[in-house]
N, C-alpha and C. Protein backbone atom coordinates (compact mmCIF):
# COMPACT_ATOMS: atom_id res chain seq x y z
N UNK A 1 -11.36 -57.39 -44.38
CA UNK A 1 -11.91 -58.01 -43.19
C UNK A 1 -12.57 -56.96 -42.30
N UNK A 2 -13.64 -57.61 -41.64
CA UNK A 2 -13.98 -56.94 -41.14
C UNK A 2 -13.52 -56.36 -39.57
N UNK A 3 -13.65 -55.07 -38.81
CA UNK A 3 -12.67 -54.35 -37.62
C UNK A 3 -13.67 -55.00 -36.66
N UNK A 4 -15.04 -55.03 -36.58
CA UNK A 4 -16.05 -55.39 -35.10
C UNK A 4 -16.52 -56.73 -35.58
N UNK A 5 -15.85 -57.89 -35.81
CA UNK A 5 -16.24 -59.51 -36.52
C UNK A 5 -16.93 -59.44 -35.14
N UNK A 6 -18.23 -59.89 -35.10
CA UNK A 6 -19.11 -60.35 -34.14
C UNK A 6 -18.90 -61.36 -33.43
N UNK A 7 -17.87 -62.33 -33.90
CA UNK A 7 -17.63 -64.01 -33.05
C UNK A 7 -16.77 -63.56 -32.32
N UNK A 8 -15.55 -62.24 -32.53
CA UNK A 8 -14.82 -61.60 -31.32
C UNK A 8 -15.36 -60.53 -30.13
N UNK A 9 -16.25 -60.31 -30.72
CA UNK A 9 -16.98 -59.83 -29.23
C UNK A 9 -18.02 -60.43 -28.60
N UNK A 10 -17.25 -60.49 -27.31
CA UNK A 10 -18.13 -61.33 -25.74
C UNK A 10 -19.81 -61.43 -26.14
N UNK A 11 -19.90 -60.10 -26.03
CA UNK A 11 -21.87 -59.75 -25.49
C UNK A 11 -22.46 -59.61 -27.11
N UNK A 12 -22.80 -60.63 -27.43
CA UNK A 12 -23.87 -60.82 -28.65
C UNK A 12 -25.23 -60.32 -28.27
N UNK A 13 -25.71 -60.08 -29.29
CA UNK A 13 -27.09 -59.42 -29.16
C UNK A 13 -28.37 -60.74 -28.86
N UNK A 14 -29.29 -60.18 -29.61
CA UNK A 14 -30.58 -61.55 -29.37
C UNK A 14 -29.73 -62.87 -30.17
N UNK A 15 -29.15 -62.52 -30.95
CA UNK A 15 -28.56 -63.48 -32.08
C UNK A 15 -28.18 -64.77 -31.68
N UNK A 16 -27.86 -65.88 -31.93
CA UNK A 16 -26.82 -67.03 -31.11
C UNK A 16 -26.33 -67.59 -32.54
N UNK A 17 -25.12 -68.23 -31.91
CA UNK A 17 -24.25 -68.98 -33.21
C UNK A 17 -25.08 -69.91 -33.27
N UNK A 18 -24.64 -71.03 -34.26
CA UNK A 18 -24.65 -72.00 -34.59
C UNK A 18 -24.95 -73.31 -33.30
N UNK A 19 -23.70 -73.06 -32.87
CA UNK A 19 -23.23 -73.99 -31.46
C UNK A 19 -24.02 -73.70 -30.58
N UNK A 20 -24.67 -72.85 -30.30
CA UNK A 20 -25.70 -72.76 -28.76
C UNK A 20 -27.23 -73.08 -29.16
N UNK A 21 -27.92 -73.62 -30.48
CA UNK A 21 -28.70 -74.24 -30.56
C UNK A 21 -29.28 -75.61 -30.23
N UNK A 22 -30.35 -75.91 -29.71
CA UNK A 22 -30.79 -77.58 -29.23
C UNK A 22 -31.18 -78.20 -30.82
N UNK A 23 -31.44 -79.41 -30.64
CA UNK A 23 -31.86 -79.91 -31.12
C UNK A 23 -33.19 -79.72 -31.53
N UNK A 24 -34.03 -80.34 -32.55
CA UNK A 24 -34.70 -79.38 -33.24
C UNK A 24 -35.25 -78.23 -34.26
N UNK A 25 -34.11 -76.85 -33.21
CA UNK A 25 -34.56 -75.38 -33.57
C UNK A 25 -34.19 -75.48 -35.11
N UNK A 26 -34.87 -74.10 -35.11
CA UNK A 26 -34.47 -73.75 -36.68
C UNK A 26 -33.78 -72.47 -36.79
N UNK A 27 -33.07 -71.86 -37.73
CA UNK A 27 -33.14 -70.29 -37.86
C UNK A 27 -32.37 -70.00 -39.10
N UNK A 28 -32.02 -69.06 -39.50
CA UNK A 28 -31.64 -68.44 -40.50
C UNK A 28 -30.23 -67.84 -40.49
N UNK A 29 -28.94 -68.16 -41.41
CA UNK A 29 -28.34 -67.91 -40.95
C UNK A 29 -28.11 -66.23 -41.34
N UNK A 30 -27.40 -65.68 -40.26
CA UNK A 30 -27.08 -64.08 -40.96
C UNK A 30 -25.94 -63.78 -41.10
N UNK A 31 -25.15 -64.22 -40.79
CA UNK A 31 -23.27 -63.50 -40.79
C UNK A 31 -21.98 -65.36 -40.43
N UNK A 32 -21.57 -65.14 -41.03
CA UNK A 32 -20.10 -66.07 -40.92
C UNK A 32 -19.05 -65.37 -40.60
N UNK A 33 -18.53 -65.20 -39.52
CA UNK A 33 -17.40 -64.67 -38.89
C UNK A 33 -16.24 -64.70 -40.04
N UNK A 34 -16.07 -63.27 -40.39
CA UNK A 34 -15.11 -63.05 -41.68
C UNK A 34 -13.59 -63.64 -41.26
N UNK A 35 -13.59 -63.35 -39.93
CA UNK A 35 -12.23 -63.46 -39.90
C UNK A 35 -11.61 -65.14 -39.53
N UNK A 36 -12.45 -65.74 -39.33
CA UNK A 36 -12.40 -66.92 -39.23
C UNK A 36 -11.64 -67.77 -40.35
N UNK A 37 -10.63 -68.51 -40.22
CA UNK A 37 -10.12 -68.94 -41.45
C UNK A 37 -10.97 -70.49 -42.01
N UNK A 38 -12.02 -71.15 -41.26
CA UNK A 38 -13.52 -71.66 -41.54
C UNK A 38 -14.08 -71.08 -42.48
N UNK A 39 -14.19 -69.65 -42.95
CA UNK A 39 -15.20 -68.79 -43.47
C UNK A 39 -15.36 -69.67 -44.74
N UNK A 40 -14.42 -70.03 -45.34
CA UNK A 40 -14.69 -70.30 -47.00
C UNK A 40 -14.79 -71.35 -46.84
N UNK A 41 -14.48 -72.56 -45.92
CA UNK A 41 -14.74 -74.15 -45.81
C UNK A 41 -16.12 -73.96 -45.55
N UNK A 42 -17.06 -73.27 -44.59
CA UNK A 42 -17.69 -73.11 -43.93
C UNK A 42 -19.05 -72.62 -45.49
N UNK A 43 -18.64 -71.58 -46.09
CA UNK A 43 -19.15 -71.18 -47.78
C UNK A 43 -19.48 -71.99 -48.79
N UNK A 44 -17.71 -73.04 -48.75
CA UNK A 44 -18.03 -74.23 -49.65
C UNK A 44 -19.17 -75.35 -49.10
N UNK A 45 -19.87 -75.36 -47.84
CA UNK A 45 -20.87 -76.40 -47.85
C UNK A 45 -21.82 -76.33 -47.72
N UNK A 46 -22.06 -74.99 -48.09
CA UNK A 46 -23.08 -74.01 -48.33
C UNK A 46 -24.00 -73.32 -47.20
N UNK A 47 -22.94 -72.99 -46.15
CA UNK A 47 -23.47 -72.48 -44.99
C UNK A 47 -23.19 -70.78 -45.33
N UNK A 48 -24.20 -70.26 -45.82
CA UNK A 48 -24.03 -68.54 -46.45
C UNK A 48 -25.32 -67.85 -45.42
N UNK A 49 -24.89 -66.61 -45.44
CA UNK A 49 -26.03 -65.75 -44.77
C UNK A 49 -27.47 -66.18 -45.82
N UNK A 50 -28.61 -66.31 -45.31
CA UNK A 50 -29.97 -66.25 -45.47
C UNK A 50 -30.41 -67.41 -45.93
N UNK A 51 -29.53 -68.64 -45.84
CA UNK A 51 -29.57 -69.78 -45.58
C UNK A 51 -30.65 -70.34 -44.62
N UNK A 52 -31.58 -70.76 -44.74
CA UNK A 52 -32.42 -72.04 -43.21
C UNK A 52 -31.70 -73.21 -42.80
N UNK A 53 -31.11 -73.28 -41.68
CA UNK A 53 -30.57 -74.75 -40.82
C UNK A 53 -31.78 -74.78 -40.22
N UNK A 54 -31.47 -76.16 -39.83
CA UNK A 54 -32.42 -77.03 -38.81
C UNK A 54 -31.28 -77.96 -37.98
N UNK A 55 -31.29 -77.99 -37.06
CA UNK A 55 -30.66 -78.52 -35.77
C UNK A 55 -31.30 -80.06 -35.73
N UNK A 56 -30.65 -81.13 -36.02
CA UNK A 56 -30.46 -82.55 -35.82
C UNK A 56 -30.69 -83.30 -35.07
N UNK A 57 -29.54 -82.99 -34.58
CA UNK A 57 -28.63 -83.34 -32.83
C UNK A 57 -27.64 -82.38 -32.52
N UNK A 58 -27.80 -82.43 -31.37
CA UNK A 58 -26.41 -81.15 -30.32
C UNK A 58 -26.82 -82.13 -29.02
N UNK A 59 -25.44 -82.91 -28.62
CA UNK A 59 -25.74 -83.44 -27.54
C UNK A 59 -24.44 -82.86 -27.03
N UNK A 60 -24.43 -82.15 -26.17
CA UNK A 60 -23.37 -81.84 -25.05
C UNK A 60 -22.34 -80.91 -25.58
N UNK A 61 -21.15 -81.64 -26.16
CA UNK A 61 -20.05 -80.91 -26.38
C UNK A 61 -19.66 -81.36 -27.79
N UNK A 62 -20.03 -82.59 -28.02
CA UNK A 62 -20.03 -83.56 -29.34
C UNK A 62 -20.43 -82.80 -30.48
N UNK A 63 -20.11 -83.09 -31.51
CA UNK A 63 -20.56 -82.30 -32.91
C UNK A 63 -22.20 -82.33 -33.67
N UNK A 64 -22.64 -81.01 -34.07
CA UNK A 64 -23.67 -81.04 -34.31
C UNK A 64 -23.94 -81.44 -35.62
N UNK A 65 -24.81 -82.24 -35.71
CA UNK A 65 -25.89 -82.78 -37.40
C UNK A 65 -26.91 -81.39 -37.65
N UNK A 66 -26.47 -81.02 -39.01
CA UNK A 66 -27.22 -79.87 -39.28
C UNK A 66 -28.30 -80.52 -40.53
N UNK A 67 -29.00 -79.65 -41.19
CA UNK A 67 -29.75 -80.40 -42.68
C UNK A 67 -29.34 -78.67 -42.67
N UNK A 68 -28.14 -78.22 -43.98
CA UNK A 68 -28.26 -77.05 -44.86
C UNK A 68 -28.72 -77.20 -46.47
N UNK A 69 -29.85 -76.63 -46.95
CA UNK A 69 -30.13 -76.34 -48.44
C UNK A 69 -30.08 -78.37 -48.56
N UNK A 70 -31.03 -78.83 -48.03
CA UNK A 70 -31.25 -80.60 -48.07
C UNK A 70 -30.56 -81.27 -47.63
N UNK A 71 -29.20 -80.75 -47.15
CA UNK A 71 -28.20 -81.92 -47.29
C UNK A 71 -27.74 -81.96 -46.04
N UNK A 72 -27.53 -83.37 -45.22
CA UNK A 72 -26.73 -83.37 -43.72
C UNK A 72 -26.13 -83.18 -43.38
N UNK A 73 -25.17 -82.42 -42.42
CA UNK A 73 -24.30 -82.46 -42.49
C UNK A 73 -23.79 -82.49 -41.03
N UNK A 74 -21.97 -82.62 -40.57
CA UNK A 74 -21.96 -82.69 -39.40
C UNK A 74 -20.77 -81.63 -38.81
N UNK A 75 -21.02 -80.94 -38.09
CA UNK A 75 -20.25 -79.52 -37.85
C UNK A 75 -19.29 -79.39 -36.50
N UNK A 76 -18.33 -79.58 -36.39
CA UNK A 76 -17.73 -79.66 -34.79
C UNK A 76 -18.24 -78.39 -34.43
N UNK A 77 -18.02 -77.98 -33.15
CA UNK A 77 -18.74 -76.99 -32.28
C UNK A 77 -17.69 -75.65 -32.40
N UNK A 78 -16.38 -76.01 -32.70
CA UNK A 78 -15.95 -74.60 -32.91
C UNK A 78 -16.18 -74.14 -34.31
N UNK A 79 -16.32 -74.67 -35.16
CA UNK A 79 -16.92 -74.43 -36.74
C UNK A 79 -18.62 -73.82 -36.19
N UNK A 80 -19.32 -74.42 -35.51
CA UNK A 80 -20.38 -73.89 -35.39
C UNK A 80 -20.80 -72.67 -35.00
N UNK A 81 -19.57 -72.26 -33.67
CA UNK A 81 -19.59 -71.42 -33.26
C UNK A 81 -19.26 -69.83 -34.04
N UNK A 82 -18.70 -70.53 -35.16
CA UNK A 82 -18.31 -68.94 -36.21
C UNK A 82 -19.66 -68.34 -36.72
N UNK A 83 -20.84 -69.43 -36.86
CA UNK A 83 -22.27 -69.36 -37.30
C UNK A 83 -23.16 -68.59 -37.07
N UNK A 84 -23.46 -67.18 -37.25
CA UNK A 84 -24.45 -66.17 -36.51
C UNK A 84 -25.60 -67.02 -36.79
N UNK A 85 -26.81 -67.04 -36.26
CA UNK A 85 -28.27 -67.49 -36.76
C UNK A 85 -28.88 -66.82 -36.27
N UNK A 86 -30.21 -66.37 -36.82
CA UNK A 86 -31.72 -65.74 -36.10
C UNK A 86 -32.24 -67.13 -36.04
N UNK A 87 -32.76 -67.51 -34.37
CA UNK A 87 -34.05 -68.60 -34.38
C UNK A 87 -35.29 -68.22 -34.92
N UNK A 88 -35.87 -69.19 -35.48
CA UNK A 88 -37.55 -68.92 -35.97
C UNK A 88 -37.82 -70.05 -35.53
């Protein structure tokens, strides 16, 4: 595992998870919080680094609709939040 997992430290860079995307955006994913015990649920549905999501719906606090590698899917917000992404 990794010692500096990025979802445990406060001040993220340009980066944003999963969970702080609108509706819409797109981006790429880059890192899955290793230490997260999500990581391999999160693997099995094929949410891997260099992956493209596209953002659905994110209404409020409610769970987000993603489309990963074709397929829909629906992600509660602390699962999302383990999610590094670059927006494009």
């Amino acid at each position: 595992m990794k010692k500096n997992c990025w979802c445990l430290r406060k001040k993220l860079s340009e980066r944003n998870s999963l969970a702080t995307m609108k509706s819409g955006q797109k981006g790429k994913v880059v890192s899955v919080c290793s230490r997260s015990r999500m990581a391999g649920r999160l693997a099995a549905m094929g949410i891997t680094p260099g992956v493209d999501v596209e953002v659905l719906s994110s209404s409020g606090d409610g769970p987000l609709v993603v489309v990963v590698r074709g397929a829909r899917m629906c992600l509660c917000r602390n699962m999302a939040d383990k999610v590094q992404v670059d927006p494009t």
